[in-house]
Structure formats: C-alpha cells, structure tokens
N, C-alpha and C. Protein backbone atom coordinates (compact mmCIF):
# COMPACT_ATOMS: atom_id res chain seq x y z
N UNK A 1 -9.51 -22.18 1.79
CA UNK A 1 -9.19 -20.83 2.23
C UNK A 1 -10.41 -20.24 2.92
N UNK A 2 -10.21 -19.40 4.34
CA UNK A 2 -11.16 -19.36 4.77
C UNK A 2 -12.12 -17.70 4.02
N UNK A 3 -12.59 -17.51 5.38
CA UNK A 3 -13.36 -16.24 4.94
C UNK A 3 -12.66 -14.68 5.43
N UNK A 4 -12.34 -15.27 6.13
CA UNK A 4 -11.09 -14.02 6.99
C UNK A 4 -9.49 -14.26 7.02
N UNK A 5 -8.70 -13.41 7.05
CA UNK A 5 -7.67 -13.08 6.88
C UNK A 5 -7.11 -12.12 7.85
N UNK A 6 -5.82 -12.62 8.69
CA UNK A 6 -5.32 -11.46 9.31
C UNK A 6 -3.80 -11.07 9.08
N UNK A 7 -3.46 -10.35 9.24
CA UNK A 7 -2.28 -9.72 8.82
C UNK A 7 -1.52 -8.79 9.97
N UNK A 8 0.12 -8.83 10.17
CA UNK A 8 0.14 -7.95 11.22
C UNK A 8 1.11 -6.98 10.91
N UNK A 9 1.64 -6.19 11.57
CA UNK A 9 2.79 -5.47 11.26
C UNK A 9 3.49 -4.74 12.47
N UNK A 10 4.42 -4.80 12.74
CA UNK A 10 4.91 -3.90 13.89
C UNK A 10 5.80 -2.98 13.67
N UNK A 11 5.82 -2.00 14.36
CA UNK A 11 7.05 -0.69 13.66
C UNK A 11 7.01 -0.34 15.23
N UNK A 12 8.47 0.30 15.03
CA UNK A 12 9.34 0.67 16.51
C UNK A 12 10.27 1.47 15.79
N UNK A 13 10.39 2.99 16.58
CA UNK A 13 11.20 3.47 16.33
C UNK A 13 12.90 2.97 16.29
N UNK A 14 13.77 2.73 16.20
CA UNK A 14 15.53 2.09 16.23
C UNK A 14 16.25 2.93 16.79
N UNK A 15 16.41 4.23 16.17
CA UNK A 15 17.18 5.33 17.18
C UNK A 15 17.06 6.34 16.08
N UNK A 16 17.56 7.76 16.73
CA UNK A 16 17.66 8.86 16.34
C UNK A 16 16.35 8.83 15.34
N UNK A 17 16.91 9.17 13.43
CA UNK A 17 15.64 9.53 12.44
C UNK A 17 15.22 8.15 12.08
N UNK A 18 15.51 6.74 12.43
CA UNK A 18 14.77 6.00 11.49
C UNK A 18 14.10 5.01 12.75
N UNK A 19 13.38 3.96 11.47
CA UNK A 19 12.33 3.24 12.33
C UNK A 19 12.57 1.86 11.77
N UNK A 20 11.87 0.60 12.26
CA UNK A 20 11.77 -0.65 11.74
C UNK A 20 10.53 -0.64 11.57
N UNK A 21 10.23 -1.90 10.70
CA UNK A 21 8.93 -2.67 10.27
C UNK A 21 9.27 -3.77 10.00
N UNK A 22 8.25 -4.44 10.80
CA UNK A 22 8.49 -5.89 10.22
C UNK A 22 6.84 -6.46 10.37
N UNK A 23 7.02 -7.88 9.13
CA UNK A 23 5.64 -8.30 9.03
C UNK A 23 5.99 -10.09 9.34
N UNK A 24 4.76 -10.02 9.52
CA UNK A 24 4.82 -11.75 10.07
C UNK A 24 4.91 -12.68 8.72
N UNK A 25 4.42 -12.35 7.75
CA UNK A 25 4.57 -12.78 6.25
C UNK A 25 6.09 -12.51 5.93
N UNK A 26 7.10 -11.87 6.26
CA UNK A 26 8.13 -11.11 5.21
C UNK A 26 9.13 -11.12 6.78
N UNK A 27 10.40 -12.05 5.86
CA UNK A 27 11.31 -12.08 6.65
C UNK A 27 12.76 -11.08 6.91
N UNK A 28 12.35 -9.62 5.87
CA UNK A 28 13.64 -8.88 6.31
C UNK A 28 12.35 -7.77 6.69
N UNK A 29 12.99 -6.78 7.29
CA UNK A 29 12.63 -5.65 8.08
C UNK A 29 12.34 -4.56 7.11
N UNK A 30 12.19 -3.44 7.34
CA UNK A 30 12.19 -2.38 6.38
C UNK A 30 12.52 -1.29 7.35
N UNK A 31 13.43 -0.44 6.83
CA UNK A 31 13.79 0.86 7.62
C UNK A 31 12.70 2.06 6.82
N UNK A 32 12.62 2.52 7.96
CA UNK A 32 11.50 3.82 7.81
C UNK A 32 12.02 5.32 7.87
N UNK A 33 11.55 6.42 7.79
CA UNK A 33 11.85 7.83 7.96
C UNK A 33 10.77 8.44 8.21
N UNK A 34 10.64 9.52 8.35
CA UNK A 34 9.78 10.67 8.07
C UNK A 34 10.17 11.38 6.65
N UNK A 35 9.45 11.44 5.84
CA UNK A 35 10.09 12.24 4.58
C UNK A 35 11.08 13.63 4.88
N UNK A 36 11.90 13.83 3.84
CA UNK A 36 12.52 14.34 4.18
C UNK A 36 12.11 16.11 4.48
N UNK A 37 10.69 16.42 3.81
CA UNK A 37 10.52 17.89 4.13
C UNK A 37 10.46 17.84 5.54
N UNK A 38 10.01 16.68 6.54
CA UNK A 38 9.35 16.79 7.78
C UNK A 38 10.87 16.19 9.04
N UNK A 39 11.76 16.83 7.92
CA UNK A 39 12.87 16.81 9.00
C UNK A 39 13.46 14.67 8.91
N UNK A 40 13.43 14.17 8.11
CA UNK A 40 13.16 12.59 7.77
C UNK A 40 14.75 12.40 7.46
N UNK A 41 14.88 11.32 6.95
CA UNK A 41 16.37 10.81 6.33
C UNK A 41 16.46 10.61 5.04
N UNK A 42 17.20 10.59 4.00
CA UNK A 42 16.89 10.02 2.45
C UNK A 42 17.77 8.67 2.56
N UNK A 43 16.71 8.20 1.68
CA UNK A 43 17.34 6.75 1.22
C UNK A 43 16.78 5.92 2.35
N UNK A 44 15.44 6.11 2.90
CA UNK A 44 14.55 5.35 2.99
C UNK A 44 13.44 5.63 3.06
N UNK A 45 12.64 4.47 2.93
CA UNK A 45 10.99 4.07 2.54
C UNK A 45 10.36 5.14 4.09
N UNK A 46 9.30 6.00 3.25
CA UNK A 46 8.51 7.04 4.06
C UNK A 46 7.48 6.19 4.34
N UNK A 47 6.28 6.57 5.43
CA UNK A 47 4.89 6.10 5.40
C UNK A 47 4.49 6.48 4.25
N UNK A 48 4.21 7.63 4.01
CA UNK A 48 3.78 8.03 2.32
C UNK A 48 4.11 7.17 1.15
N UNK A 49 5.23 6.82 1.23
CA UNK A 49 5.81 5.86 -0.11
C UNK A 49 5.26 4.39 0.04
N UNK A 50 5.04 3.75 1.41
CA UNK A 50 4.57 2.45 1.87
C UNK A 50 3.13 2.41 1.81
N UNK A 51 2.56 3.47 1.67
CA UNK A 51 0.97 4.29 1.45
C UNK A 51 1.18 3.36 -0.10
N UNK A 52 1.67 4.13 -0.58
CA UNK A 52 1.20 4.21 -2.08
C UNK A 52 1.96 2.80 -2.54
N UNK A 53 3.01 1.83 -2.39
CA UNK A 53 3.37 0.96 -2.56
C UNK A 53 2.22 -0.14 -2.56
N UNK A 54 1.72 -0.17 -1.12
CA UNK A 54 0.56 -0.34 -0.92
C UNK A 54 -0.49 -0.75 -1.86
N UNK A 55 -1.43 0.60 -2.20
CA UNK A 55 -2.16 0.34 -3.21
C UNK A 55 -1.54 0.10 -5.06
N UNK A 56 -0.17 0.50 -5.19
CA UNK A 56 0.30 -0.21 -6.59
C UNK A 56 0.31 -1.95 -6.28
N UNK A 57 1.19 -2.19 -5.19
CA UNK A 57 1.35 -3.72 -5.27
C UNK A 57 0.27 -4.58 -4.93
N UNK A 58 -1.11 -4.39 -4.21
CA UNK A 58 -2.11 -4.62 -4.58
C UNK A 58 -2.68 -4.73 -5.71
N UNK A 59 -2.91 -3.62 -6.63
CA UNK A 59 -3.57 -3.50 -7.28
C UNK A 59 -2.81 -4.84 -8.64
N UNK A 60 -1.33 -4.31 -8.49
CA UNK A 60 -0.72 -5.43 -9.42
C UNK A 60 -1.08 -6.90 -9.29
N UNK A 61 -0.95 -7.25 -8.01
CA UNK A 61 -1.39 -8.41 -7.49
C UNK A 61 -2.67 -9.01 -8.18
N UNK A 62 -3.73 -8.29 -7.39
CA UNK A 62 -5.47 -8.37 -7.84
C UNK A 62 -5.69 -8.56 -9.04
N UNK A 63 -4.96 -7.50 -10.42
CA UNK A 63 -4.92 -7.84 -11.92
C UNK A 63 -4.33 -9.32 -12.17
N UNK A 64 -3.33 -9.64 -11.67
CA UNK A 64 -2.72 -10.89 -12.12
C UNK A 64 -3.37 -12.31 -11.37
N UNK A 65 -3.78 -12.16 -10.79
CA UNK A 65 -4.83 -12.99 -9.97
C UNK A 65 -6.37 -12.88 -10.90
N UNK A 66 -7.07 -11.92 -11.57
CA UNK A 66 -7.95 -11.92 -12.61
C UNK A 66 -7.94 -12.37 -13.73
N UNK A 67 -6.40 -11.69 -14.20
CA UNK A 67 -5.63 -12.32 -15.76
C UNK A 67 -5.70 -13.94 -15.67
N UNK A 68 -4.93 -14.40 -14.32
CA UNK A 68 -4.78 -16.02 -14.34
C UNK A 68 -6.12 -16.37 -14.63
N UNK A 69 -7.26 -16.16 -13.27
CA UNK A 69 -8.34 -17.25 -13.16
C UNK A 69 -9.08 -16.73 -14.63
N UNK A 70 -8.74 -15.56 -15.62
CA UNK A 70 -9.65 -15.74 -16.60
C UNK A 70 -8.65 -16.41 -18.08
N UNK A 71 -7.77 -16.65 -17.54
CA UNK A 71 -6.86 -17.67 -18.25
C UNK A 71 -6.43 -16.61 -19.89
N UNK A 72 -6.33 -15.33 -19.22
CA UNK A 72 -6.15 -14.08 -19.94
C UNK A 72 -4.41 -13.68 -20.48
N UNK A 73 -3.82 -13.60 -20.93
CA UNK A 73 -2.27 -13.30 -21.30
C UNK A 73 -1.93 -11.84 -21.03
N UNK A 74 -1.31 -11.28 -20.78
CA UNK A 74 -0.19 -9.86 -21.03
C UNK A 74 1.09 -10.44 -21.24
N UNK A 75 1.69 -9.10 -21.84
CA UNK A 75 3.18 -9.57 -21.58
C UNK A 75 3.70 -8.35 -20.29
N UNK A 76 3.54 -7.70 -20.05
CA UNK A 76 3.81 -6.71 -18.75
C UNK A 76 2.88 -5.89 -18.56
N UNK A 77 2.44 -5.24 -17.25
CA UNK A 77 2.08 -4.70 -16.09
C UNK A 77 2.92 -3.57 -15.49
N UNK A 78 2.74 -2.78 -15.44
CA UNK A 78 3.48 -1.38 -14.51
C UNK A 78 2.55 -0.96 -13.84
N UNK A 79 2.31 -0.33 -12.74
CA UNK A 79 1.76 0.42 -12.39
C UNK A 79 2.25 1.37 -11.36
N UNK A 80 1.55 2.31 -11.46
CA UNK A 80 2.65 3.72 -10.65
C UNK A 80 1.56 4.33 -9.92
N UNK A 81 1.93 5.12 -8.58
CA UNK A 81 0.93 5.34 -7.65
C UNK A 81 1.79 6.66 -7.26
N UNK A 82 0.86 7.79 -7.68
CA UNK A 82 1.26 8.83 -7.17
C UNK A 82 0.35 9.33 -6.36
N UNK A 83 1.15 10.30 -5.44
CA UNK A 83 -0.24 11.08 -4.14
C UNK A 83 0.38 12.52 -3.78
N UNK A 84 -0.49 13.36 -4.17
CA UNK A 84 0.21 15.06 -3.38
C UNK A 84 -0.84 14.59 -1.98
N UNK A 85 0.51 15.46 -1.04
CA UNK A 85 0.03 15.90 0.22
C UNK A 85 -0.11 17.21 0.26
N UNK A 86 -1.10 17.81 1.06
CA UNK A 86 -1.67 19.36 1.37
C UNK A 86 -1.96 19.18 2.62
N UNK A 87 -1.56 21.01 2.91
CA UNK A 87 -2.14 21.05 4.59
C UNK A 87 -3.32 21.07 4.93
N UNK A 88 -3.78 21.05 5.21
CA UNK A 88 -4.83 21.31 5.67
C UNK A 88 -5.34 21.85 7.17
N UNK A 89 -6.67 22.02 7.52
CA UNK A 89 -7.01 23.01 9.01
C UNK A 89 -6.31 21.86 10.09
N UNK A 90 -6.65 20.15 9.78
CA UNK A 90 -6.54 19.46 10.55
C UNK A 90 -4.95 18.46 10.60
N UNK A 91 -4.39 19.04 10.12
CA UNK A 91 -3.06 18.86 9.70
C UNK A 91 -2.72 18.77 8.06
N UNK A 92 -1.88 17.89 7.81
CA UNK A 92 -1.45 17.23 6.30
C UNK A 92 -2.35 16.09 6.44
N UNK A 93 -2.45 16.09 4.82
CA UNK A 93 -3.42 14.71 4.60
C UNK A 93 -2.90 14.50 3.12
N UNK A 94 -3.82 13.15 2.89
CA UNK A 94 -3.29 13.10 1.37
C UNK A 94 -4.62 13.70 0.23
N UNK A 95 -4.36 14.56 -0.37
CA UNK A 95 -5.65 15.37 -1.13
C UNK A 95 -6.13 14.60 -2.35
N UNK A 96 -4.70 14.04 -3.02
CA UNK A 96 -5.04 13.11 -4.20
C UNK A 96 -3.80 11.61 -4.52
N UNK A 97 -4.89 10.47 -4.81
CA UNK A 97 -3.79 9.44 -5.50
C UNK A 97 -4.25 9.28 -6.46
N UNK A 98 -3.20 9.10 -7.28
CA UNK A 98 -4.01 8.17 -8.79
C UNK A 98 -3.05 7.15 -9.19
N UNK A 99 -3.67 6.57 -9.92
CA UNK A 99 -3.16 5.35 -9.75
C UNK A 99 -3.04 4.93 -11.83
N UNK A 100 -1.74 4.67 -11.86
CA UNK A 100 -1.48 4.59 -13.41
C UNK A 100 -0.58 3.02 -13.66
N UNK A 101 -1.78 2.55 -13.87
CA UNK A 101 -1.60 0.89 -14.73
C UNK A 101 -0.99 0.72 -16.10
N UNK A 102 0.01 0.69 -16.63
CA UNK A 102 0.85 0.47 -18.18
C UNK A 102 0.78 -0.92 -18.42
N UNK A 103 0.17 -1.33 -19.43
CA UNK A 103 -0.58 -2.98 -19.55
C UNK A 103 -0.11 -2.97 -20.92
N UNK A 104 0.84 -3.83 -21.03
CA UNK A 104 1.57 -3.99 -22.77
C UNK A 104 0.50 -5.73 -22.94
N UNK A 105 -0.40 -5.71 -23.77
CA UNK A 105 -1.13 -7.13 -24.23
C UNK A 105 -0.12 -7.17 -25.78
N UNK A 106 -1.04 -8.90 -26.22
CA UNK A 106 -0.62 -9.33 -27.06
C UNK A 106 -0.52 -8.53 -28.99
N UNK A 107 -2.81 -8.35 -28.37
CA UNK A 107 -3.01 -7.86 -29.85
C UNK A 107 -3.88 -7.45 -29.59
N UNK A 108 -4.33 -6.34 -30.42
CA UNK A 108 -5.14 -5.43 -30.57
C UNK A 108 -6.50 -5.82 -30.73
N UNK A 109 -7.05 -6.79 -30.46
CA UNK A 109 -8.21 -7.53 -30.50
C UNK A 109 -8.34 -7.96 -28.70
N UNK A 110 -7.77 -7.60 -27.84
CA UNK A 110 -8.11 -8.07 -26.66
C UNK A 110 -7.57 -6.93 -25.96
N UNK A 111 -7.54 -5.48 -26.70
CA UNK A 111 -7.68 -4.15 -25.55
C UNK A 111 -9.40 -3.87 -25.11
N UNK A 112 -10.07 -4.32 -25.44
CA UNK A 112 -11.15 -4.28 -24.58
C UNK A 112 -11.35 -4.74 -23.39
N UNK A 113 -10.79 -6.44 -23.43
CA UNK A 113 -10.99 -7.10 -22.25
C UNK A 113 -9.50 -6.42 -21.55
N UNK A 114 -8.84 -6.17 -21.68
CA UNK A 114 -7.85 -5.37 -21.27
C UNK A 114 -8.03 -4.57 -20.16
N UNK A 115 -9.39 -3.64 -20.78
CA UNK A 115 -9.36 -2.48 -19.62
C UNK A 115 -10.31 -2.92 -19.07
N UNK A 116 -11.49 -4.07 -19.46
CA UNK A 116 -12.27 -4.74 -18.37
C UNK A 116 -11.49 -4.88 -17.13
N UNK A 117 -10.59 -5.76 -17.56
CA UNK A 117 -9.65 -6.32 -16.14
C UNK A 117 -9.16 -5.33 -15.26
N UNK A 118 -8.29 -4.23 -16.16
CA UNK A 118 -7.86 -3.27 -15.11
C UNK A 118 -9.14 -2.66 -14.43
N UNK A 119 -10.33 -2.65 -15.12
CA UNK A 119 -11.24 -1.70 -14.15
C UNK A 119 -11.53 -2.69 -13.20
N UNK A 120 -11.73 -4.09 -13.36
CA UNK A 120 -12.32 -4.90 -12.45
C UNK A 120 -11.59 -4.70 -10.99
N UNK A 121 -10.05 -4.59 -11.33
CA UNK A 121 -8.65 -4.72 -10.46
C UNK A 121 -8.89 -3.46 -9.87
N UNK A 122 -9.37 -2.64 -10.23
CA UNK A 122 -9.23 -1.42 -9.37
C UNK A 122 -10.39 -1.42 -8.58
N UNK A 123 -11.84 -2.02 -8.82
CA UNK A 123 -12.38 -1.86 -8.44
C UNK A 123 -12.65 -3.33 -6.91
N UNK A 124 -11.76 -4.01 -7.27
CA UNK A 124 -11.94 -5.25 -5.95
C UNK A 124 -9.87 -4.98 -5.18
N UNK A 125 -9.07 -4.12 -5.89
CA UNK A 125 -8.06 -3.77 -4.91
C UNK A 125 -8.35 -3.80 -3.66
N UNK A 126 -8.90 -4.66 -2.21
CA UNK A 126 -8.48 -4.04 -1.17
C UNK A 126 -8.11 -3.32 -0.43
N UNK A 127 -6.72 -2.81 -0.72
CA UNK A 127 -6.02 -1.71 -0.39
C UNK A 127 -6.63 -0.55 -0.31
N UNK A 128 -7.08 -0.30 -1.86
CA UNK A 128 -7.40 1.02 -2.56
C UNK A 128 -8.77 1.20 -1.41
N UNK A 129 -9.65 0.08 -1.32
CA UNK A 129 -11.10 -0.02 -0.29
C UNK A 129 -10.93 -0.22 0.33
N UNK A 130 -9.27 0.12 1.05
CA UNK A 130 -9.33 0.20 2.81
C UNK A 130 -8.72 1.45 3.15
N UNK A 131 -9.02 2.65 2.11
CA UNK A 131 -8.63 3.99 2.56
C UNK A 131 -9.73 4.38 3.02
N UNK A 132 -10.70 3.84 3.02
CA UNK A 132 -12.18 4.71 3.41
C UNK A 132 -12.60 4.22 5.04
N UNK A 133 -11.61 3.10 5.13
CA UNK A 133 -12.15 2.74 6.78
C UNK A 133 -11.39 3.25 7.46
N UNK A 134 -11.62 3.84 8.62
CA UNK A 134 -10.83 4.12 10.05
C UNK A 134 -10.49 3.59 10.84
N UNK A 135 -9.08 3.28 10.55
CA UNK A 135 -8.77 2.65 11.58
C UNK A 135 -8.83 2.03 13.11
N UNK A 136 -8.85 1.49 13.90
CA UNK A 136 -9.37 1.06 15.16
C UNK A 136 -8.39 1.90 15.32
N UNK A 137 -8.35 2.05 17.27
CA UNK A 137 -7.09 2.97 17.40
C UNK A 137 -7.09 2.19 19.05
N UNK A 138 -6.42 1.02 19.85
CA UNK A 138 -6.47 0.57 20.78
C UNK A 138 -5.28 0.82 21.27
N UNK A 139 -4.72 2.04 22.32
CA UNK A 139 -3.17 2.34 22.47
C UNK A 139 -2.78 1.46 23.92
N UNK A 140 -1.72 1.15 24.44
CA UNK A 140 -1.41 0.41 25.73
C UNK A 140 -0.09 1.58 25.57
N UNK A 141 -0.51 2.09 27.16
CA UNK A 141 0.77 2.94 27.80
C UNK A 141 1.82 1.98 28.69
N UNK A 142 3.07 2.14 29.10
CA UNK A 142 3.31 0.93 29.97
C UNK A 142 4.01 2.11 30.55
N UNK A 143 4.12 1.63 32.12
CA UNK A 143 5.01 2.49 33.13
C UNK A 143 5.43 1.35 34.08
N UNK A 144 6.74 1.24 33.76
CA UNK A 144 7.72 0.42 34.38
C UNK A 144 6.91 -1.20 33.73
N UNK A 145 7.01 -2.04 35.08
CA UNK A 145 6.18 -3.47 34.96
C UNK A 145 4.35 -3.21 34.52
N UNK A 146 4.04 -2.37 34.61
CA UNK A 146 2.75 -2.49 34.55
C UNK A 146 1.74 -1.79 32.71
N UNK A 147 1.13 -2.09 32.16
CA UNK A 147 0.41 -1.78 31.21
C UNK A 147 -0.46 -1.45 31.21
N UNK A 148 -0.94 -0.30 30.94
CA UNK A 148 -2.22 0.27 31.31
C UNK A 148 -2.82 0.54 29.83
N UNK A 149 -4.20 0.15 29.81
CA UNK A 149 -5.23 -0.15 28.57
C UNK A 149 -6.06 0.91 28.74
C-alpha cells in the first residue's frame, strides 16, 4: 500500500430540487438536496448530513481498524455525529460537531483500553483532520465547445 491515496467524487445537479453523487469506489449514486429550511426536498441526504456521515463513518472505520491490528474485542460500536449550523457575518457555517461513540466491550477490566482506542480513533480520523484544510478551489467555465480555466 502506497503512501498516497486518491479519491474522487462528482455531483451534478439532475433537475429541479435534487442532485447526484457518485464515487469511483461506490457503485450506486446518492441523491442530494439542500436541507429543507434552505428551500431543499425531504427524504434525502443534505451536504450537512454527508458532512457529518463523513466524520461518524470514518471515525467508525479508524476504531475498528485499531481494535483489529491491536487484536482488541467489542461487541458494538455506535457512533452519532451531530452539528448546529449558525449564521454568521460571512454566511452559515457549521459552529459545532460532536461526535458521540457508544462502545458496548466485553468486561469491565478493559474500559480503560476502551477509551484509549476511542481517543486514539478520534485523534488519527482523517475526516475529522480534514475540516481544518481548505479546500483547493480549481473551477472550469465551458461556453459552447470551448473550456475556459
């Protein structure tokens, strides 16, 4: 396995309120909205909800990937990812996530290493340490045949 990793994703609006996504890993699509305060559709997946999916299914991931290589047991894992949005001067943003791990272990003699792991998991999540980078932002306009960079 190397040292880098790339990943892609494409989203296109479909028509009227919803959108597609699709990933080069994952062979069905996902329909999108705008939430519904912002004028959106119900009964589908927001950016906000794919936000926070995001850092739960990471974070689940990363724990069970620690648990294995330390050859560690649970019997279940939950974790729940909540986030308020606020306005703010520069629009909406997200003000707070937190992030709530429910870890049922065997016995009461291995809740220490318990919350080792979850802290370890939170602290090498990816996800969670790729809210602090900014995104690149490289847009291509196209008019008619031609693409302009």
């Amino acid at each position: 396995m190397g040292d880098t990793h790339e990943y892609r994703v494409i989203a296109w609006w479909a028509s009227g309120r919803t959108g597609l996504a699709k990933s080069d890993s994952a062979p069905n699509s996902i329909h999108f909205a705008a939430p519904l305060q912002f004028g959106g559709l119900e009964g589908r997946w927001t950016p906000e909800d794919l936000l926070l999916c995001a850092i739960a299914s990471c974070f689940t991931t990363t724990f069970r990937v620690l648990a294995e290589n330390s050859k560690w047991e649970y019997t279940d894992l939950e974790v729940e990812a909540a986030g308020k949005v606020d306005k703010a001067n520069s629009g909406y943003s997200f003000s707070h996530i937190i992030l709530r791990p429910h870890l049922k272990i065997l016995r009461e003699p291995e809740r220490a290493r318990a919350f080792e792991l979850l802290q370890k998991a939170e602290s090498l999540c990816l996800v969670s340490r790729a809210l602090a980078v900014t995104p690149a932002f490289e847009p291509v306009v196209e008019v008619g045949d031609t693409a302009l960079r």
